[in-house]
Protein backbone atom coordinates (compact mmCIF):
# COMPACT_ATOMS: atom_id res chain seq x y z
CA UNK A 1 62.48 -33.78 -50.19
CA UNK A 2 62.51 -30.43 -51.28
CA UNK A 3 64.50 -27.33 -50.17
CA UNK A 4 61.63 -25.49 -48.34
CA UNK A 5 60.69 -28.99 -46.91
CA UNK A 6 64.58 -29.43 -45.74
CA UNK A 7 64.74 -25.99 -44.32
CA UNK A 8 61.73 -26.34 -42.07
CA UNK A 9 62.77 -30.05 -40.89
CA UNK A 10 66.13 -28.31 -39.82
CA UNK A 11 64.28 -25.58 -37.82
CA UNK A 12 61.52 -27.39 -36.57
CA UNK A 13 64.27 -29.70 -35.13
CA UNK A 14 66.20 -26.34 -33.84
CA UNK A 15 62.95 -25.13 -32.27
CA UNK A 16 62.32 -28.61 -30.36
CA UNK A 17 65.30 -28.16 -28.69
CA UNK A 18 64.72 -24.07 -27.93
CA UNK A 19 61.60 -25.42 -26.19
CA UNK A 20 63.25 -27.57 -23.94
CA UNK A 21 66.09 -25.44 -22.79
CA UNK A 22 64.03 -22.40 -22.22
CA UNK A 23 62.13 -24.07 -19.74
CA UNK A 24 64.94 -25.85 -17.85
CA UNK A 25 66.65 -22.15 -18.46
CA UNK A 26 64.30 -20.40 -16.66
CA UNK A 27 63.25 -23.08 -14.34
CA UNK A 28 66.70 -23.46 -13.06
CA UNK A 29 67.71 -20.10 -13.39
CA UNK A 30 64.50 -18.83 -10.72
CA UNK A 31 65.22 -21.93 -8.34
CA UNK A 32 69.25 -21.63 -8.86
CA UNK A 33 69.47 -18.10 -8.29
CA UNK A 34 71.65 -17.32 -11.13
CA UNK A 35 70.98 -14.11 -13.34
CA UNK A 36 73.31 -15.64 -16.05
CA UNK A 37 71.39 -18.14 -16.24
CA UNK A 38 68.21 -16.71 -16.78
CA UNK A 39 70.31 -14.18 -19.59
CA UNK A 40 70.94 -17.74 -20.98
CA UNK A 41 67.31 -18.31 -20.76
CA UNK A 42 66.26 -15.07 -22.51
CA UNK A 43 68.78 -15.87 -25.36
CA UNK A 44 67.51 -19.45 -25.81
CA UNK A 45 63.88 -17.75 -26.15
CA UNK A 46 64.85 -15.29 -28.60
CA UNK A 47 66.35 -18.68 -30.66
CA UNK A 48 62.53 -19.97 -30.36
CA UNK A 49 61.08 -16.56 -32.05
CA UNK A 50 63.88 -16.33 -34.89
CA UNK A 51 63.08 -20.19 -35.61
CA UNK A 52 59.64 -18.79 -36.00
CA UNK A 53 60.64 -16.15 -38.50
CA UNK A 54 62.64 -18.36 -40.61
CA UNK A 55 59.40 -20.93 -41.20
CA UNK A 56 57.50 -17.56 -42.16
CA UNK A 57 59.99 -16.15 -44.19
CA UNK A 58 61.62 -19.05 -46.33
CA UNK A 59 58.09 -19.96 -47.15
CA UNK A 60 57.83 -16.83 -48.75
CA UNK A 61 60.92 -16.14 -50.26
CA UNK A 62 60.47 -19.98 -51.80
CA UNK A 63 57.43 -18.56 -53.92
CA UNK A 64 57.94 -18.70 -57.97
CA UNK A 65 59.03 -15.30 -59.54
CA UNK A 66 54.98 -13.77 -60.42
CA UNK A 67 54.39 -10.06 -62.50
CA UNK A 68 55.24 -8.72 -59.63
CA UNK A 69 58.64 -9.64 -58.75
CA UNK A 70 60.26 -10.52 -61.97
CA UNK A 71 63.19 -11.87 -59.91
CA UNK A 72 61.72 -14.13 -57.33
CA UNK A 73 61.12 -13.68 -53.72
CA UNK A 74 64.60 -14.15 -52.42
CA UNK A 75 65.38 -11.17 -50.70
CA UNK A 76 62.74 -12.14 -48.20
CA UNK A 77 65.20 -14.50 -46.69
CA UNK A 78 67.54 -11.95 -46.48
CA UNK A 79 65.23 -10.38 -44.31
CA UNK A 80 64.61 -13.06 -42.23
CA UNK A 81 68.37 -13.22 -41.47
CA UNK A 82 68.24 -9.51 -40.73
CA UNK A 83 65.52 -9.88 -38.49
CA UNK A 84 67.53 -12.59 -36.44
CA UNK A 85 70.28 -9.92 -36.06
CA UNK A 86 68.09 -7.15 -34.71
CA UNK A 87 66.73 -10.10 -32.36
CA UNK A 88 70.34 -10.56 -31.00
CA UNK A 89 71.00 -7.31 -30.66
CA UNK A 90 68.03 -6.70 -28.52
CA UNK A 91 68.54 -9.68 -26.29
CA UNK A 92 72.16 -8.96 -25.82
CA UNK A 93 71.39 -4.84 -24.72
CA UNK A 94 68.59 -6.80 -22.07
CA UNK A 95 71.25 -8.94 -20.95
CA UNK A 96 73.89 -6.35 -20.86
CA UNK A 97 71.62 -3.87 -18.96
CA UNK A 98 70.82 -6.36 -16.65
CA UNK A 99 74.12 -7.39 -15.94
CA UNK A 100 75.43 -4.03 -15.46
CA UNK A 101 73.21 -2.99 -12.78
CA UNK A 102 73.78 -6.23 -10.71
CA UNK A 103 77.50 -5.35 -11.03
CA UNK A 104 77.05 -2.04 -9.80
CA UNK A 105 74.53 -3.08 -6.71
CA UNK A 106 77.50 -5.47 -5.66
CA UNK A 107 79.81 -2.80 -6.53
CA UNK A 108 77.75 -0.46 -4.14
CA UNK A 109 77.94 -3.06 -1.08
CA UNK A 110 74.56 -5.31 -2.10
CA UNK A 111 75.01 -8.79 -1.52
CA UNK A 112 74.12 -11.37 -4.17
CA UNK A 113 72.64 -14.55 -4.17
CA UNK A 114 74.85 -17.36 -4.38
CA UNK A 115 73.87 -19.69 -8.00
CA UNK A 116 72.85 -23.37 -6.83
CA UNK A 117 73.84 -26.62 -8.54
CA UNK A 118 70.62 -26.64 -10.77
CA UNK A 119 71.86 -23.54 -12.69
CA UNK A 120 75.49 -25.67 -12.96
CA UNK A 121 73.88 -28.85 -14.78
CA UNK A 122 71.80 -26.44 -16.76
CA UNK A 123 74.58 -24.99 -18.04
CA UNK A 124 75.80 -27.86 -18.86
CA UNK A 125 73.44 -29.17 -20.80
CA UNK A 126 73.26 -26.44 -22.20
CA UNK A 127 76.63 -26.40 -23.93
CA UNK A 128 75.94 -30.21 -25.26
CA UNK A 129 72.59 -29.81 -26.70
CA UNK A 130 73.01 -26.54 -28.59
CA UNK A 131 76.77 -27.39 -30.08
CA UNK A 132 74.71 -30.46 -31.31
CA UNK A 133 72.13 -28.51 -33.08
CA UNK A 134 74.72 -26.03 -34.23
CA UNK A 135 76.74 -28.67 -36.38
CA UNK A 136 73.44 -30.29 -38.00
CA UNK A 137 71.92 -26.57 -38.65
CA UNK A 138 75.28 -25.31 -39.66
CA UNK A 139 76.02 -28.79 -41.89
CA UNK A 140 72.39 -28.28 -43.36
CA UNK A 141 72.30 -24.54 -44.11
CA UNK A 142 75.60 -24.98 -46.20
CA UNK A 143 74.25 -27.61 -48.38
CA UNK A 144 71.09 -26.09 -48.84
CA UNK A 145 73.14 -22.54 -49.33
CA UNK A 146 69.77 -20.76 -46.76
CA UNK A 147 71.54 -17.61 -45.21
CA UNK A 148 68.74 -17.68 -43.23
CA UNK A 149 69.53 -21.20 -41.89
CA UNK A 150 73.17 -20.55 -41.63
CA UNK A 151 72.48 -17.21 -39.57
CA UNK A 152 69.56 -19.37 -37.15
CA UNK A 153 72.57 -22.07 -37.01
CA UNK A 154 75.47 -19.25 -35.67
CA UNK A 155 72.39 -18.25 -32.88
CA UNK A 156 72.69 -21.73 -31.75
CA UNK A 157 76.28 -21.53 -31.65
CA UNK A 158 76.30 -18.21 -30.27
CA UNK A 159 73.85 -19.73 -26.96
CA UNK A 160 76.47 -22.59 -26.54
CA UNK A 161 79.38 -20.30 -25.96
CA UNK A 162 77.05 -18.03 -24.15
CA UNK A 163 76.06 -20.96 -21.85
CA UNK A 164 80.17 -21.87 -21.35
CA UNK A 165 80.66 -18.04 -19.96
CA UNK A 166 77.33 -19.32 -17.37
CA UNK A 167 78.99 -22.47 -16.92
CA UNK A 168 82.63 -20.39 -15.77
CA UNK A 169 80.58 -17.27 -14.22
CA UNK A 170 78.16 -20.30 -12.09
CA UNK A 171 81.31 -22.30 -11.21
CA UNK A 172 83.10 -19.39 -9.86
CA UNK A 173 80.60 -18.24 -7.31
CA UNK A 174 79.58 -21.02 -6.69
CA UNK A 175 83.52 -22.83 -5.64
CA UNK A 176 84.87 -19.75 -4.69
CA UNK A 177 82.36 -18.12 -1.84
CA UNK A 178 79.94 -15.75 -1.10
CA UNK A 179 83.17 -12.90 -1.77
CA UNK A 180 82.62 -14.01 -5.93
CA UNK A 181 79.59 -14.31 -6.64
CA UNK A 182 79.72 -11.17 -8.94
CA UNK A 183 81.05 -13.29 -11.48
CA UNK A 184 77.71 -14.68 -12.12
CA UNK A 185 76.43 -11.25 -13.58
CA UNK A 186 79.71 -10.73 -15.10
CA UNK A 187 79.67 -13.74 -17.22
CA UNK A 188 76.33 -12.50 -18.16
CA UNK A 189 77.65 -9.25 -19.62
CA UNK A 190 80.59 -11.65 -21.17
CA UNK A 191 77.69 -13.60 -22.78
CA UNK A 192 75.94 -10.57 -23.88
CA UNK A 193 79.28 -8.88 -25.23
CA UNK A 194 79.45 -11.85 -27.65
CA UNK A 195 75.69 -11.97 -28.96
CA UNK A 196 76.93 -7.94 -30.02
CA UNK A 197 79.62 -9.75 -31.79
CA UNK A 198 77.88 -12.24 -33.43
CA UNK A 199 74.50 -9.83 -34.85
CA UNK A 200 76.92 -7.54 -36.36
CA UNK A 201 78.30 -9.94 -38.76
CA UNK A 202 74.80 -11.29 -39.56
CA UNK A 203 73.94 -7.60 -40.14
CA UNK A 204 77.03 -6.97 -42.23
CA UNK A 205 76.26 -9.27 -44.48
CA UNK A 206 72.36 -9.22 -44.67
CA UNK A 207 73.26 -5.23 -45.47
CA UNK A 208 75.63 -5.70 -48.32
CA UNK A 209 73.14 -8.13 -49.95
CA UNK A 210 70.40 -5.84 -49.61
CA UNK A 211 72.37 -2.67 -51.11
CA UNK A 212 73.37 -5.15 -53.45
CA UNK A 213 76.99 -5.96 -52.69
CA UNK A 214 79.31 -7.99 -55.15
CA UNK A 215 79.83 -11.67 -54.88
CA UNK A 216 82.80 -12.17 -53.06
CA UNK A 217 86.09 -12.10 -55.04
CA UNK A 218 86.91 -16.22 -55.21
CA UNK A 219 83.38 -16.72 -56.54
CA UNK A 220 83.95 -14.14 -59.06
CA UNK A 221 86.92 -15.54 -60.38
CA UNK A 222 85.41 -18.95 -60.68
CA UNK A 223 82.99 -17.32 -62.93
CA UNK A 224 85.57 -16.07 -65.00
CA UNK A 225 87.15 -19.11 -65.07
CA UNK A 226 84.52 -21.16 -66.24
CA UNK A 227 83.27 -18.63 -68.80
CA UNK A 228 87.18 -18.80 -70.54
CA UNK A 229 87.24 -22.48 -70.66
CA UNK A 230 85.18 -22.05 -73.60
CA UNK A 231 87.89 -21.79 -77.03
CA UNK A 232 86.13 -19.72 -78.83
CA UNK A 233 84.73 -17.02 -76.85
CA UNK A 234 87.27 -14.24 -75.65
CA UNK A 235 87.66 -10.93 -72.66
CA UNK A 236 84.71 -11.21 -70.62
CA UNK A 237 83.89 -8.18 -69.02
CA UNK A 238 81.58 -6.07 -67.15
CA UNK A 239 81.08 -9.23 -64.66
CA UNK A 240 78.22 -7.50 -62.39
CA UNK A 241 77.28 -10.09 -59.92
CA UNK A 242 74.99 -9.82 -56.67
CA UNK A 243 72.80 -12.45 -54.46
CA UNK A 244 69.07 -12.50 -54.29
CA UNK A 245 68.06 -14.32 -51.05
CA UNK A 246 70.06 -18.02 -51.27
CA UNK A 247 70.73 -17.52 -54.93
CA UNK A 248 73.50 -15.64 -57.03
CA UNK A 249 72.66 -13.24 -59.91
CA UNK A 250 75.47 -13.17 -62.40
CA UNK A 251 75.47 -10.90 -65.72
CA UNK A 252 78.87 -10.24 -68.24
CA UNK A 253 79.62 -9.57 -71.66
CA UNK A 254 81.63 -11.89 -73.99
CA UNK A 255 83.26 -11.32 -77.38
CA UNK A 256 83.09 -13.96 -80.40
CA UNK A 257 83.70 -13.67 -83.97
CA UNK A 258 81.55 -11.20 -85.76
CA UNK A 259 81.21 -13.18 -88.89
CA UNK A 260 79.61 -16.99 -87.15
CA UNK A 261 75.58 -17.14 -87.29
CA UNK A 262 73.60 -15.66 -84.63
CA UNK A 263 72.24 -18.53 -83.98
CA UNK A 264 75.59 -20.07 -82.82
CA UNK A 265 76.75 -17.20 -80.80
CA UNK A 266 73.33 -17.88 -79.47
CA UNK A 267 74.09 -21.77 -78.49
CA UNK A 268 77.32 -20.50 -76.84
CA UNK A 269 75.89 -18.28 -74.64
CA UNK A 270 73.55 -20.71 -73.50
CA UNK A 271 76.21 -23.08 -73.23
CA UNK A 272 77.31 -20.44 -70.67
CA UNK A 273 74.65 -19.96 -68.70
CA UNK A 274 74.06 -24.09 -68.31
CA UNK A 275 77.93 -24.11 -67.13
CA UNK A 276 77.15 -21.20 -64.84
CA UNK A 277 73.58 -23.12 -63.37
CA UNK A 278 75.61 -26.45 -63.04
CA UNK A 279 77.93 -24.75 -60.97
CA UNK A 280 75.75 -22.49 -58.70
CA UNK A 281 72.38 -24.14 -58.86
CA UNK A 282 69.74 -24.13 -61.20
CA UNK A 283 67.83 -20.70 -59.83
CA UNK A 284 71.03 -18.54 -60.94
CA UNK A 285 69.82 -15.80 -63.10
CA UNK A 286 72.23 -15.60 -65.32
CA UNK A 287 72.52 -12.65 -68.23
CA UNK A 288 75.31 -13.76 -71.04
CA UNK A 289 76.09 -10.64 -73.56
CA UNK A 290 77.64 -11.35 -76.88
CA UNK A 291 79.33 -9.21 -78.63
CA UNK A 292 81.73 -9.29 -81.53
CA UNK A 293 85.72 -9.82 -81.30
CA UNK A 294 87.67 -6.58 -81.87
CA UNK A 295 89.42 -7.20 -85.05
């Protein structure tokens, strides 16, 4: 099976599971009475839409490089990632908002509904299903290196911790009395403190490949390592290195000895760029410049 065929098997699976706990979300959030709940509802809806955008998105950024786009389609994945973060964002300031003026009308003397035992188990439930579907999204999107996939597989991770602040904020109102059941809105604002959390590091990293950040160090230095395990090549330099969607672009200069043919200096550097592709997948683009040893 191919890669575009793995990604949407992993999000179509994702999405099956969305489905089901934003009904029971909602369902048990209107008949349980419990606003974190139906936060945890929202946030399991906005996992449905960004499942959406990755099937639209890898599709696209999976397209052949054409006149147009001499190096492929891979930022579009980057976008899609980007577009989950924005997504988080929103749904966390909804589920802040909310959460903040339910405080303040207890704050202010209002009495609150009491959460029920349906909002408990959904909770619950909750927790199980989506740390389930975070380890086989999380375990796929590393093997398939999608930063899209990896990014959909922290939003499922991010609703299971979300749903363990329900689970404490339900659970406290609901053993402790009528007197606490402000901690059901205030493990909503808990919940939506942490999406915050979690959409800025998608961001962060969606922005530095898209102003066209460096590779991290470690992978640059296995580059550099695997371009001096070859004898007779010497000083690379001018490593430039960036990603283009789920694939690295990687371009440095080498030194040999002026006097060999071209056409070996020419086998070498392809020798290079093979190492390079064995190492980081066969889409690297990969730019090897020879030039001749300082004598």
């Amino acid at each position: 099976m191919n890669r575009e065929k793995e990604i949407y098997k992993v999000t179509l699976a994702g999405s099956a599971v969305n489905v089901l706990l934003t009904v029971f979300k909602f369902v048990a959030g209107i008949f349980g009475h419990s606003a974190a709940m139906l936060a945890d509802a929202v946030h399991s809806l906005s996992d449905l839409l960004t499942d959406l955008v990755v099937i639209v998105f890898v599709r696209i950024s999976s397209k052949p490089a054409d006149r147009g786009h001499d190096y492929g389609h891979g930022k579009f994945e980057t976008l899609a990632t980007a577009f989950i973060g924005f997504a988080l964002l929103a749904v966390a300031a909804g589920i802040i908002i909310h959460a903040g003026s339910m405080i303040y009308s207890w704050y202010q003397g209002s009495e609150l509904a009491k959460p029920g035992m349906l909002a408990l188990w959904a909770a619950v439930v909750s927790i199980v299903l989506k740390e389930l579907t975070f380890q086989y999204t999380i375990h796929k999107g590393r093997k398939l290196n999608s930063t899209a996939v990896v990014a959909n597989a922290w939003h499922h991770r991010s609703d299971a911790l979300s749903s363990i602040g329900t689970l404490v904020g339900i659970g406290g109102a609901i053993l402790l009395g009528n007197r606490w059941t402000v901690l059901d809105p205030l493990a909503s604002l808990v919940v939506g403190i942490f999406i915050v959390r979690v959409a800025w590091k998608l961001l962060k990293q969606c922005f530095g490949d898209l102003l066209e950040a460096s590779l991290p160090e470690e992978v640059e230095k296995d580059i550099l390592d695997i371009v001096r395990s070859f004898n007779d090549v010497s000083d690379p330099h001018n490593l430039r290195t960036r990603r283009i969607g789920s694939h690295y672009a990687i371009e440095i200069h080498i030194r040999m000895n002026g006097d060999i043919p071209l056409v070996q200096a020419h086998s070498r550097a392809h020798d290079i760029e093979k190492a390079l592709k064995d190492r980081f997948g066969e889409n690297t683009h990969v730019v090897v410049h020879v030039e001749p040893a300082k004598l």
